[in-house]
C-alpha atoms as a PDB file:
ATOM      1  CA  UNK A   1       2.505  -0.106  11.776  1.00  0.00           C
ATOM      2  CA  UNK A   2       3.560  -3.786  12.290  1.00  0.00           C
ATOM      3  CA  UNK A   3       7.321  -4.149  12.090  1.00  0.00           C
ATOM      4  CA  UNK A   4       8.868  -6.188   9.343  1.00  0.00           C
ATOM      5  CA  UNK A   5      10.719  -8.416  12.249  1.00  0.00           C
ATOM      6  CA  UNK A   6       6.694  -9.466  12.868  1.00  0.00           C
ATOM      7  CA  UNK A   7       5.143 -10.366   9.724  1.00  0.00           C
ATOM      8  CA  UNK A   8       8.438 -11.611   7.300  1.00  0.00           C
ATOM      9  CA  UNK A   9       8.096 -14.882   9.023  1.00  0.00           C
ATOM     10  CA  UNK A  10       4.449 -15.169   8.142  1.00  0.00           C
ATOM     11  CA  UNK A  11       5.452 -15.163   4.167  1.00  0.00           C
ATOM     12  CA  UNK A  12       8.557 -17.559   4.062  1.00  0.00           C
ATOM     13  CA  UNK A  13       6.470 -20.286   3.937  1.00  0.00           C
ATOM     14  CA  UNK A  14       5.036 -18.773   0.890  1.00  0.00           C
ATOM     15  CA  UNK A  15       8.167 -17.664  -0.651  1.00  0.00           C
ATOM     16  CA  UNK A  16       9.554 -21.418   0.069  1.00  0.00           C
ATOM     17  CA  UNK A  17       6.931 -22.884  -1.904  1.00  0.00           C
ATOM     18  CA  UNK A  18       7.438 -20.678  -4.703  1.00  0.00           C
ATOM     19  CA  UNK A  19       4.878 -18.201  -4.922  1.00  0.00           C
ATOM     20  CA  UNK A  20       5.645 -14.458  -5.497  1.00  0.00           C
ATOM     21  CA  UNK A  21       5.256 -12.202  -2.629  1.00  0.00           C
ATOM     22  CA  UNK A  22       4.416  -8.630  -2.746  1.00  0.00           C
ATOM     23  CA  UNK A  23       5.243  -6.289   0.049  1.00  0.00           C
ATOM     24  CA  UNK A  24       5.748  -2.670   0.563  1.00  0.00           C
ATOM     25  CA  UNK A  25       8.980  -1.962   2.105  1.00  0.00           C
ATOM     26  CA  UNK A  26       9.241   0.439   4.933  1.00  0.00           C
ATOM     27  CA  UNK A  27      12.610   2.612   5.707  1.00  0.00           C
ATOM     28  CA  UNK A  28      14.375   4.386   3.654  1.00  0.00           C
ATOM     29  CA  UNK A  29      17.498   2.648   2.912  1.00  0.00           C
ATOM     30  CA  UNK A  30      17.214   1.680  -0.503  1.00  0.00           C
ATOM     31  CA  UNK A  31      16.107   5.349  -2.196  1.00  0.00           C
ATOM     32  CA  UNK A  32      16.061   6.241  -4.880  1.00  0.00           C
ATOM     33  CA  UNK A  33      15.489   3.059  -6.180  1.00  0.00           C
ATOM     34  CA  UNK A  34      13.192   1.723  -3.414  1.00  0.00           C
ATOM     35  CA  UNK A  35      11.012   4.283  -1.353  1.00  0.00           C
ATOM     36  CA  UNK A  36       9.604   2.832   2.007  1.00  0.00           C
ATOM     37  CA  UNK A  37       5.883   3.770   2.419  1.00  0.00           C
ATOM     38  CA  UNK A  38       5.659   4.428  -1.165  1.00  0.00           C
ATOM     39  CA  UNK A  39       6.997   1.649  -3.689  1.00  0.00           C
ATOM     40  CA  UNK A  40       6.646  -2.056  -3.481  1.00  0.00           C
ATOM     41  CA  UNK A  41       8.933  -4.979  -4.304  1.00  0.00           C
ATOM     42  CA  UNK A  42       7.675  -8.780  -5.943  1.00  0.00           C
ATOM     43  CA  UNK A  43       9.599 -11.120  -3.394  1.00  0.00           C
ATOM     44  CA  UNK A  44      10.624 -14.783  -4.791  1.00  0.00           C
ATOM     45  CA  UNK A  45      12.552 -17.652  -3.751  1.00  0.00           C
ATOM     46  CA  UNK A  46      16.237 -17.736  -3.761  1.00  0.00           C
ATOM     47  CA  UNK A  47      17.513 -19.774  -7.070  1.00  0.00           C
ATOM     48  CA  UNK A  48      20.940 -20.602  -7.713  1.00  0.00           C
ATOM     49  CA  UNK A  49      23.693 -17.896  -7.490  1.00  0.00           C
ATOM     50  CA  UNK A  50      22.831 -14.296  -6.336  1.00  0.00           C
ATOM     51  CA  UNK A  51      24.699 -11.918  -8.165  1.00  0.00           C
ATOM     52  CA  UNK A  52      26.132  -8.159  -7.338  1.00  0.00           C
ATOM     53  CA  UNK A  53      23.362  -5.759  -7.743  1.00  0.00           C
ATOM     54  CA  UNK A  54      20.862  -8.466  -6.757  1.00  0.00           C
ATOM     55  CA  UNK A  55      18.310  -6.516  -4.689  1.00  0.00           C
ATOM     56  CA  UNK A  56      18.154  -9.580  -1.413  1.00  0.00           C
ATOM     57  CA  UNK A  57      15.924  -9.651   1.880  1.00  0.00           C
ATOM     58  CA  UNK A  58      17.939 -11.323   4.596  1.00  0.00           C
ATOM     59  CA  UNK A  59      17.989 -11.787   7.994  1.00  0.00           C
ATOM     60  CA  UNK A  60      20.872 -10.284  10.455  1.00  0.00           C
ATOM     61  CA  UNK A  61      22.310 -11.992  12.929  1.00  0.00           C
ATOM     62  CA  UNK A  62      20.474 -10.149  15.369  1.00  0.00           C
ATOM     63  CA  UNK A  63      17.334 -11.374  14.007  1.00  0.00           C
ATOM     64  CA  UNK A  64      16.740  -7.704  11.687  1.00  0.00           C
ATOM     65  CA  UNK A  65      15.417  -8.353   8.265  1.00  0.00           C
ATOM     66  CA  UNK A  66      16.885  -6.426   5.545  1.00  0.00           C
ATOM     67  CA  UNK A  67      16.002  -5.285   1.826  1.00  0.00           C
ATOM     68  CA  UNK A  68      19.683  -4.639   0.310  1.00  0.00           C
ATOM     69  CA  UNK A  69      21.562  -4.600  -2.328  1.00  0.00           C
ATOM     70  CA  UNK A  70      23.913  -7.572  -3.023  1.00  0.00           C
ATOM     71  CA  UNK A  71      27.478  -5.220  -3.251  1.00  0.00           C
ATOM     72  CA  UNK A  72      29.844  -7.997  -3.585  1.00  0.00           C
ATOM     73  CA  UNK A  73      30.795 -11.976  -3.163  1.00  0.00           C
ATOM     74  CA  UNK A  74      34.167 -12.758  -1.861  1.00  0.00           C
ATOM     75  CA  UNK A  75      35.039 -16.195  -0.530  1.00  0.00           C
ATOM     76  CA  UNK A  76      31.118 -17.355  -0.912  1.00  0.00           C
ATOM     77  CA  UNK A  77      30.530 -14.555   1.878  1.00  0.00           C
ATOM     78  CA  UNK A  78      27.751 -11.425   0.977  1.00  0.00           C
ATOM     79  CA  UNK A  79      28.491  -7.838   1.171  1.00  0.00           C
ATOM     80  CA  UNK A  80      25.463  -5.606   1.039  1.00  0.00           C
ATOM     81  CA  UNK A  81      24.290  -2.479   0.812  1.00  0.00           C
ATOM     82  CA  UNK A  82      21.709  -0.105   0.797  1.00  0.00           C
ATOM     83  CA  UNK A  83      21.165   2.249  -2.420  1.00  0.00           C
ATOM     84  CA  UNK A  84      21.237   5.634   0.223  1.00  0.00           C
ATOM     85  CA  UNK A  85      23.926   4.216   2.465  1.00  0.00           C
ATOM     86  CA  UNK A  86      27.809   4.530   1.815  1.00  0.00           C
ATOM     87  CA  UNK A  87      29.038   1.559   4.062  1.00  0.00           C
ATOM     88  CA  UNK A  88      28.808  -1.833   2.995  1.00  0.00           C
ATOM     89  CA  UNK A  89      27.796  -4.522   5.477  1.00  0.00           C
ATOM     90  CA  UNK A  90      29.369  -7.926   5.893  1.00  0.00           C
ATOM     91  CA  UNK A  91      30.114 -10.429   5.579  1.00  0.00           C
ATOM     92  CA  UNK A  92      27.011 -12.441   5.241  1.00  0.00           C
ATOM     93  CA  UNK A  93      26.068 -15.747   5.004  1.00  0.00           C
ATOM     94  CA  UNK A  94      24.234 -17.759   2.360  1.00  0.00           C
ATOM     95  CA  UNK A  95      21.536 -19.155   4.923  1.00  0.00           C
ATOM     96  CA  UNK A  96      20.885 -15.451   6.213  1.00  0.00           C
ATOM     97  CA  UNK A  97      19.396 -14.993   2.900  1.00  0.00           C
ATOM     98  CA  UNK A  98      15.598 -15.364   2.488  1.00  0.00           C
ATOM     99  CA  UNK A  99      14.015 -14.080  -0.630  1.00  0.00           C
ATOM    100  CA  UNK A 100      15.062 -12.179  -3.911  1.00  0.00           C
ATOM    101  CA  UNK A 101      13.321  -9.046  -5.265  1.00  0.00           C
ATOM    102  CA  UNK A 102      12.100 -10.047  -8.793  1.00  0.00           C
ATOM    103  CA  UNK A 103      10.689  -6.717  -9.500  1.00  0.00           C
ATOM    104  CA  UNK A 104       9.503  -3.832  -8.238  1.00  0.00           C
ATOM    105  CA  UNK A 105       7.123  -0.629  -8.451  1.00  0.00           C
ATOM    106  CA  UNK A 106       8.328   2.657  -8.177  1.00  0.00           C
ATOM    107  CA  UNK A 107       5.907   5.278  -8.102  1.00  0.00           C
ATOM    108  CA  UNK A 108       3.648   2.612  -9.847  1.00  0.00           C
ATOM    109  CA  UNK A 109       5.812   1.852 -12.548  1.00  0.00           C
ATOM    110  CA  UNK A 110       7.032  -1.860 -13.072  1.00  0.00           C
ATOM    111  CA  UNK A 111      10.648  -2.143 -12.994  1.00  0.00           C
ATOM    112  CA  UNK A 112      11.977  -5.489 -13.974  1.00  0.00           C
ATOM    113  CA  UNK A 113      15.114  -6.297 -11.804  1.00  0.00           C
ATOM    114  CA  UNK A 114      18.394  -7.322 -14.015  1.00  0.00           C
ATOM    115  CA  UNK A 115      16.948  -5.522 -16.539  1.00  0.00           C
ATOM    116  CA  UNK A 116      19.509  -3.635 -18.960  1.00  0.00           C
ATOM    117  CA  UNK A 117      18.576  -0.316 -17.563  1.00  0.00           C
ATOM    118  CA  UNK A 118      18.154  -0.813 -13.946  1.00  0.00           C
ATOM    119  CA  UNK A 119      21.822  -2.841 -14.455  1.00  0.00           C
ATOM    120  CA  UNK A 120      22.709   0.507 -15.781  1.00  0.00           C
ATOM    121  CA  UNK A 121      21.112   2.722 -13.403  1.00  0.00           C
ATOM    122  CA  UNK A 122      22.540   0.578 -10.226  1.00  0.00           C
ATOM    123  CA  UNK A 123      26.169  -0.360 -11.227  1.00  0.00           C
ATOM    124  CA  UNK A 124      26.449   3.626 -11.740  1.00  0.00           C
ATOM    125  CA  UNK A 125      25.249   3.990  -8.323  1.00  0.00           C
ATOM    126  CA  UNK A 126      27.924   1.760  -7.054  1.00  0.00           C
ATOM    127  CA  UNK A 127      30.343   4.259  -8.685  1.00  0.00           C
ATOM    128  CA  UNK A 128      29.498   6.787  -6.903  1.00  0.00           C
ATOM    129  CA  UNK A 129      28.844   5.727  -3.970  1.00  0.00           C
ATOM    130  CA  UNK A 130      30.812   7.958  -1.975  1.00  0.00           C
ATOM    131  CA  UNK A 131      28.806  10.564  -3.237  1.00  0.00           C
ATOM    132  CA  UNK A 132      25.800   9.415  -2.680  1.00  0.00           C
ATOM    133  CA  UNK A 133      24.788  11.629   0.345  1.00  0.00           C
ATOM    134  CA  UNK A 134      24.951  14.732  -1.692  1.00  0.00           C
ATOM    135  CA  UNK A 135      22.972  13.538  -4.490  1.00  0.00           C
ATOM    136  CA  UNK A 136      20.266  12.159  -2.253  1.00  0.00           C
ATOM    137  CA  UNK A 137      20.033  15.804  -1.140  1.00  0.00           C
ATOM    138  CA  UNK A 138      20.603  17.363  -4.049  1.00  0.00           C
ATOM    139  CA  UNK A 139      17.724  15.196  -5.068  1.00  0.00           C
ATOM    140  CA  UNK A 140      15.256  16.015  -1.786  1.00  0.00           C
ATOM    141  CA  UNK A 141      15.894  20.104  -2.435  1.00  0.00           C
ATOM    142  CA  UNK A 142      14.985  19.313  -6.136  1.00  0.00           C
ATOM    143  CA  UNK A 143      11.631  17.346  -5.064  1.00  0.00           C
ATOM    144  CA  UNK A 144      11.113  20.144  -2.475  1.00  0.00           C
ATOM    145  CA  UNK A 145      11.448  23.377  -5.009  1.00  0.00           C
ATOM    146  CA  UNK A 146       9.100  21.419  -7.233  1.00  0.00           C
ATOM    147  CA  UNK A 147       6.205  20.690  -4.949  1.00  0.00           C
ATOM    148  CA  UNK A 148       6.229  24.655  -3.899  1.00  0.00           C
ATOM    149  CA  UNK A 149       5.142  25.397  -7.519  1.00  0.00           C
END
């Protein structure tokens, strides 16, 4: 497996010139919207504002590229976080930001981000993001009773 810190800077050239980039995340960070291994995400270039909920790869300052959530703007700083994770990161800065998921493909299926029901489906899983461990389990031990039959 080639790590993402490897072969991101290979497609910002791409993404800078416009063109849609499709990868397939790896980690598991972003479930359940996102699975690593599994799903894949329609990268595109950065255009005007992001926007809470905007689904971002960016670059740490430690030179770690990212696929997070955008959780909040304050003061033209970023806040992210990941759709399993219950601490926010940040702040951010505008340049650390490289590309913009468009869309994505879980378990196949097209999902069209800023659509009305993935708006839906994330901004409830801000709400709850405290108790977002215990669903993610709840969630596994579902998944896991249902493959035994």
């Amino acid at each position: 497996m080639i790590r993402a810190d490897d072969w991101i800077p290979t497609i910002i050239p791409f993404i800078e010139e416009g063109k849609t980039v499709k990868i397939m995340p790896q980690g598991f960070s972003m479930v359940p919207f996102i699975t690593g291994g599994r799903d894949e995400v329609n990268l595109v270039q950065i255009k005007g504002e992001l926007k809470r909920g905007d689904i971002v790869v960016y670059r740490r300052d430690n030179a770690i590229y990212v696929l997070h959530r955008v959780y909040k703007i304050k003061n033209g700083e970023y806040y992210m976080l990941g759709d399993a994770q219950t601490e926010v990161e940040g702040p951010l800065r505008r340049e650390q930001m490289i590309a913009k998921v468009e869309s994505y493909y879980r378990k196949g299926k097209l999902i069209v981000c800023q659509s009305r029901r993935e708006k839906f489906e994330y901004t409830l899983w801000f709400a709850i993001r405290p108790l977002r461990p215990l669903v993610i389990k709840m969630n596994n031990l579902k998944n896991k009773i249902l493959r035994r039959k």
